[in-house]
N, C-alpha and C. Protein backbone atom coordinates (compact mmCIF):
# COMPACT_ATOMS: atom_id res chain seq x y z
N UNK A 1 24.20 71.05 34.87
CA UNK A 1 23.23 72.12 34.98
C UNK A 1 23.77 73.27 35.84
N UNK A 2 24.37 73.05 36.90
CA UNK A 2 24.97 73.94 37.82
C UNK A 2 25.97 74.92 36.97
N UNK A 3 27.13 74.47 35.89
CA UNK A 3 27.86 75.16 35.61
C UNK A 3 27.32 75.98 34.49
N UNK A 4 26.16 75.62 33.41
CA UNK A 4 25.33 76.19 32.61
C UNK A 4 24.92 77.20 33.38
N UNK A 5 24.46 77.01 34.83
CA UNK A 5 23.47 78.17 35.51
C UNK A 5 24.67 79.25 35.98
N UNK A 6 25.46 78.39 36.55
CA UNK A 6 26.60 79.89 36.52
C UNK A 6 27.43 81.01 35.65
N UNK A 7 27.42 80.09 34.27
CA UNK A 7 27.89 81.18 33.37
C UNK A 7 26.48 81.81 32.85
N UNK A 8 25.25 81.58 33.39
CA UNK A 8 24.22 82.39 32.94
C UNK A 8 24.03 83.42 33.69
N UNK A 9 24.85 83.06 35.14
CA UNK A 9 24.80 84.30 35.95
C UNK A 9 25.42 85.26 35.93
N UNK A 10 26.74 84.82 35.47
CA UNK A 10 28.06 85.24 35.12
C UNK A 10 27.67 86.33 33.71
N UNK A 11 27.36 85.95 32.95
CA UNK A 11 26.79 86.79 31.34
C UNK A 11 25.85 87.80 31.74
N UNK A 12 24.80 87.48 33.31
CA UNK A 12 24.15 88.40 33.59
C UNK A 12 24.86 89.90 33.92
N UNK A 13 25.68 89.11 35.17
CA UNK A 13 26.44 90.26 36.30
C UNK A 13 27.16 91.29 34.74
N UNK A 14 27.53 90.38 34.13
CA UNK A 14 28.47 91.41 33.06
C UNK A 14 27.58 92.27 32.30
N UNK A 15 26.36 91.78 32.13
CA UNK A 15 25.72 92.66 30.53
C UNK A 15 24.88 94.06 32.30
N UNK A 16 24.97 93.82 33.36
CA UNK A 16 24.31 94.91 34.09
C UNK A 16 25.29 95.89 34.81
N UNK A 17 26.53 94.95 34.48
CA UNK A 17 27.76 96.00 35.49
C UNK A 17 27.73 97.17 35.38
N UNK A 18 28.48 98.53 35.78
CA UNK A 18 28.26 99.73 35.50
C UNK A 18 29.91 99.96 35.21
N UNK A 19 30.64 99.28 36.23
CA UNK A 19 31.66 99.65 36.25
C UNK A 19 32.28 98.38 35.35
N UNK A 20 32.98 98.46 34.19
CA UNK A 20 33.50 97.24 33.91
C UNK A 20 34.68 97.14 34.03
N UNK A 21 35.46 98.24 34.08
CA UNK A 21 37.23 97.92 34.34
C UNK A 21 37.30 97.10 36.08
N UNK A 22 36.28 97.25 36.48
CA UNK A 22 36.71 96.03 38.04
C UNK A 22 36.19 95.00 37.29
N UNK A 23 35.07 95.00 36.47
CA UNK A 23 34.48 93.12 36.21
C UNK A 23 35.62 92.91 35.63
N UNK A 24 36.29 93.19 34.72
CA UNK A 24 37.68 92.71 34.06
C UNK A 24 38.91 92.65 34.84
N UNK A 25 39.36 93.62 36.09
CA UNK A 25 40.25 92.81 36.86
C UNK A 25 40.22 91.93 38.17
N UNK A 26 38.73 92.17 38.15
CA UNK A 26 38.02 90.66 39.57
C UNK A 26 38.12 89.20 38.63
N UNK A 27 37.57 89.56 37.46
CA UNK A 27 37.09 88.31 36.89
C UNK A 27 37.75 87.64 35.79
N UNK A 28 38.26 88.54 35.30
CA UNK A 28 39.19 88.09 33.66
C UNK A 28 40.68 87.19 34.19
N UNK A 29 40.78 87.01 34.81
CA UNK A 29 42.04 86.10 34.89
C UNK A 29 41.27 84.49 35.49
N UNK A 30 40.29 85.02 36.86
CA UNK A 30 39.84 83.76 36.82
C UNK A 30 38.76 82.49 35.69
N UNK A 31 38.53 83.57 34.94
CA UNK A 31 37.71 83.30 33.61
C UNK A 31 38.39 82.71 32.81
N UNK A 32 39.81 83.46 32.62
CA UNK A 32 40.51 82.26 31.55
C UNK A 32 41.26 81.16 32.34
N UNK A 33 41.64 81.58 33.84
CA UNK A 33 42.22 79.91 34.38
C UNK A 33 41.35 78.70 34.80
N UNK A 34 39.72 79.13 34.72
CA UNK A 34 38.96 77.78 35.06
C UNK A 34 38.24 77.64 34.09
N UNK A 35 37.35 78.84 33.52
CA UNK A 35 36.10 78.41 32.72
C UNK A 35 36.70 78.30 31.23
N UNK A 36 37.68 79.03 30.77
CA UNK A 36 38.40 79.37 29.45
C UNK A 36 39.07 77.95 28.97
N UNK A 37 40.28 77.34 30.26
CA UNK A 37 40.75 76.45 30.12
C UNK A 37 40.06 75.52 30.35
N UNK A 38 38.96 75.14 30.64
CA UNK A 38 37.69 73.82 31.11
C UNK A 38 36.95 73.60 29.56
N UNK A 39 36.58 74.64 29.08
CA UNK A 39 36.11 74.90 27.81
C UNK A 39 36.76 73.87 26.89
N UNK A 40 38.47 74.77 27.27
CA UNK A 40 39.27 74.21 25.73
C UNK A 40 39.48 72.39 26.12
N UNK A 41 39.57 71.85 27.20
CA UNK A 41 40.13 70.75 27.84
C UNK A 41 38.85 70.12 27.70
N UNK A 42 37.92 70.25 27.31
CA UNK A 42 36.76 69.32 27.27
C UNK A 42 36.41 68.88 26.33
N UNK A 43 35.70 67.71 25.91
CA UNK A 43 35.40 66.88 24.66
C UNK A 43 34.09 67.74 24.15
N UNK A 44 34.28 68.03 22.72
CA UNK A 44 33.89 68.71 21.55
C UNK A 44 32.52 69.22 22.13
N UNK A 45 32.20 67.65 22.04
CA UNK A 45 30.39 67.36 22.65
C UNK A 45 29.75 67.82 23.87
N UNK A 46 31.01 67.76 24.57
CA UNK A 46 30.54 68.30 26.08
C UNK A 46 30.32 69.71 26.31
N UNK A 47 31.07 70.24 25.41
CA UNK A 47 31.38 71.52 25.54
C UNK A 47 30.35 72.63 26.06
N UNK A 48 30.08 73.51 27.04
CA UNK A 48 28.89 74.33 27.30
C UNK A 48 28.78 75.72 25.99
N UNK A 49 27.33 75.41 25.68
CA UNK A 49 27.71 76.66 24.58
C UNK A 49 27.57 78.11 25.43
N UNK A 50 26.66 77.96 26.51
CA UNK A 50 26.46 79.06 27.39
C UNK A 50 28.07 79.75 27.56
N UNK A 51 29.61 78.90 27.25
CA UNK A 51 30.45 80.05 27.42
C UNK A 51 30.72 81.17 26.43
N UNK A 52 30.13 80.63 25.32
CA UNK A 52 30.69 81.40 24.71
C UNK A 52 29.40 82.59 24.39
N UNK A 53 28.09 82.69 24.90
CA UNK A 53 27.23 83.53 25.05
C UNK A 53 27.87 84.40 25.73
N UNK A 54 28.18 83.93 27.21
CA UNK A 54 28.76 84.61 27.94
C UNK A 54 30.38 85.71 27.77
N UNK A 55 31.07 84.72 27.22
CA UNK A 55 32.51 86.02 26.32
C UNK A 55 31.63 86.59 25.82
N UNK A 56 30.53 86.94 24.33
CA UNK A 56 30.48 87.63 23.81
C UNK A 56 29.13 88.94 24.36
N UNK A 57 28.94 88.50 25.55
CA UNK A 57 28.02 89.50 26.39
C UNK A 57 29.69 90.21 27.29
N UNK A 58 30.36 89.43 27.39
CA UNK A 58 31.96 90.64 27.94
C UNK A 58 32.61 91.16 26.80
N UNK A 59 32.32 90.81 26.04
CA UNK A 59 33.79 91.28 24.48
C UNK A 59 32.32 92.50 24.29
N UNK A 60 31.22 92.67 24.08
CA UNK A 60 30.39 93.78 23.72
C UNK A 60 30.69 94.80 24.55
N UNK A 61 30.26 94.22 25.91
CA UNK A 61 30.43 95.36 27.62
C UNK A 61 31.66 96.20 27.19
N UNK A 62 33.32 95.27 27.03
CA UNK A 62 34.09 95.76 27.47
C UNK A 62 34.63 96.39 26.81
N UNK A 63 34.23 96.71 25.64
CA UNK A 63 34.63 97.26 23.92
C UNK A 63 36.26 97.01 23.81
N UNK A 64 36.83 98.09 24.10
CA UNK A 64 38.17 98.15 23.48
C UNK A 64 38.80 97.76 24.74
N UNK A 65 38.41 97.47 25.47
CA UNK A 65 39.65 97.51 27.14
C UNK A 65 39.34 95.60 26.80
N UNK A 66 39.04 94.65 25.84
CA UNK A 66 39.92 93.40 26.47
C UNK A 66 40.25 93.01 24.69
N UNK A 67 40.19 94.24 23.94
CA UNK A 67 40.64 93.76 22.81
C UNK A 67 42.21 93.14 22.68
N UNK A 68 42.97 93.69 23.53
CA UNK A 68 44.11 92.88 23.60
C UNK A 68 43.99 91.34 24.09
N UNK A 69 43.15 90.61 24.82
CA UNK A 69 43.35 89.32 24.89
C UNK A 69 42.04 88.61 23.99
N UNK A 70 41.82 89.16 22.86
CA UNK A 70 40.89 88.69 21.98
C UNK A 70 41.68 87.28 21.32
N UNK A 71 43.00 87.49 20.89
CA UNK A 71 43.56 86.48 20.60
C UNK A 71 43.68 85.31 21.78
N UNK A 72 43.68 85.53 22.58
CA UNK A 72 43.91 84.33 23.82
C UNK A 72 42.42 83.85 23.84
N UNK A 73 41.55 84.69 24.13
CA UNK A 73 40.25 84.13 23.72
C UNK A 73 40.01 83.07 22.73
N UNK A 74 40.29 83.28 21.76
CA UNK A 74 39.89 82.45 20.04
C UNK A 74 41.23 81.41 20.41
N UNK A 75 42.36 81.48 21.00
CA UNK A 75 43.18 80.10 21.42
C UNK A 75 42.38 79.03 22.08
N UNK A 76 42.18 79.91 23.39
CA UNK A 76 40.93 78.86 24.28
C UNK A 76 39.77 78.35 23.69
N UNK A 77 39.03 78.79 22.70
CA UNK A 77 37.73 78.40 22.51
C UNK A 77 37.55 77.81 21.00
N UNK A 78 38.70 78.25 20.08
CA UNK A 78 38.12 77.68 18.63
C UNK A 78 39.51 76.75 18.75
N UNK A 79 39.47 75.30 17.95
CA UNK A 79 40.81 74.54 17.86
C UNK A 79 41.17 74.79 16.88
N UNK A 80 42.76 74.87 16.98
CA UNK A 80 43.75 75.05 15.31
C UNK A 80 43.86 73.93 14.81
């Protein structure tokens, strides 16, 4: 429940930011080294769907400034 409630907080802070080029270099690296890689490393079932609410409340915010790691995104979150 705790980590559901944090990426709900997390999807919040992003969809109200003003400034998003800092939410993307405060947060986008630690996003893909804990919550990105926790995601992909977890069993199917376990999986929180709240992350991926949350990317797509940042992939809207951030329009074209994180289209370059869109592919690293879809590595971490969908399996080949």
């Amino acid at each position: 429940a705790i980590k559901e409630d944090s990426l709900m907080l997390l999807g919040s802070y992003f969809s109200k930011a003003t400034n998003i080029q800092q939410v993307l270099d405060q947060f986008l690296t630690p996003l893909f080294t804990f919550v990105l890689n926790d995601y992909r490393d977890c069993h199917p079932e376990a999986r929180e769907s709240e992350v991926l609410n949350m990317l797509a409340i940042l992939i809207n915010k951030a329009e074209s400034r994180i289209t370059n790691r869109i592919p690293d995104i879809f590595d971490l979150t969908f399996e080949h």
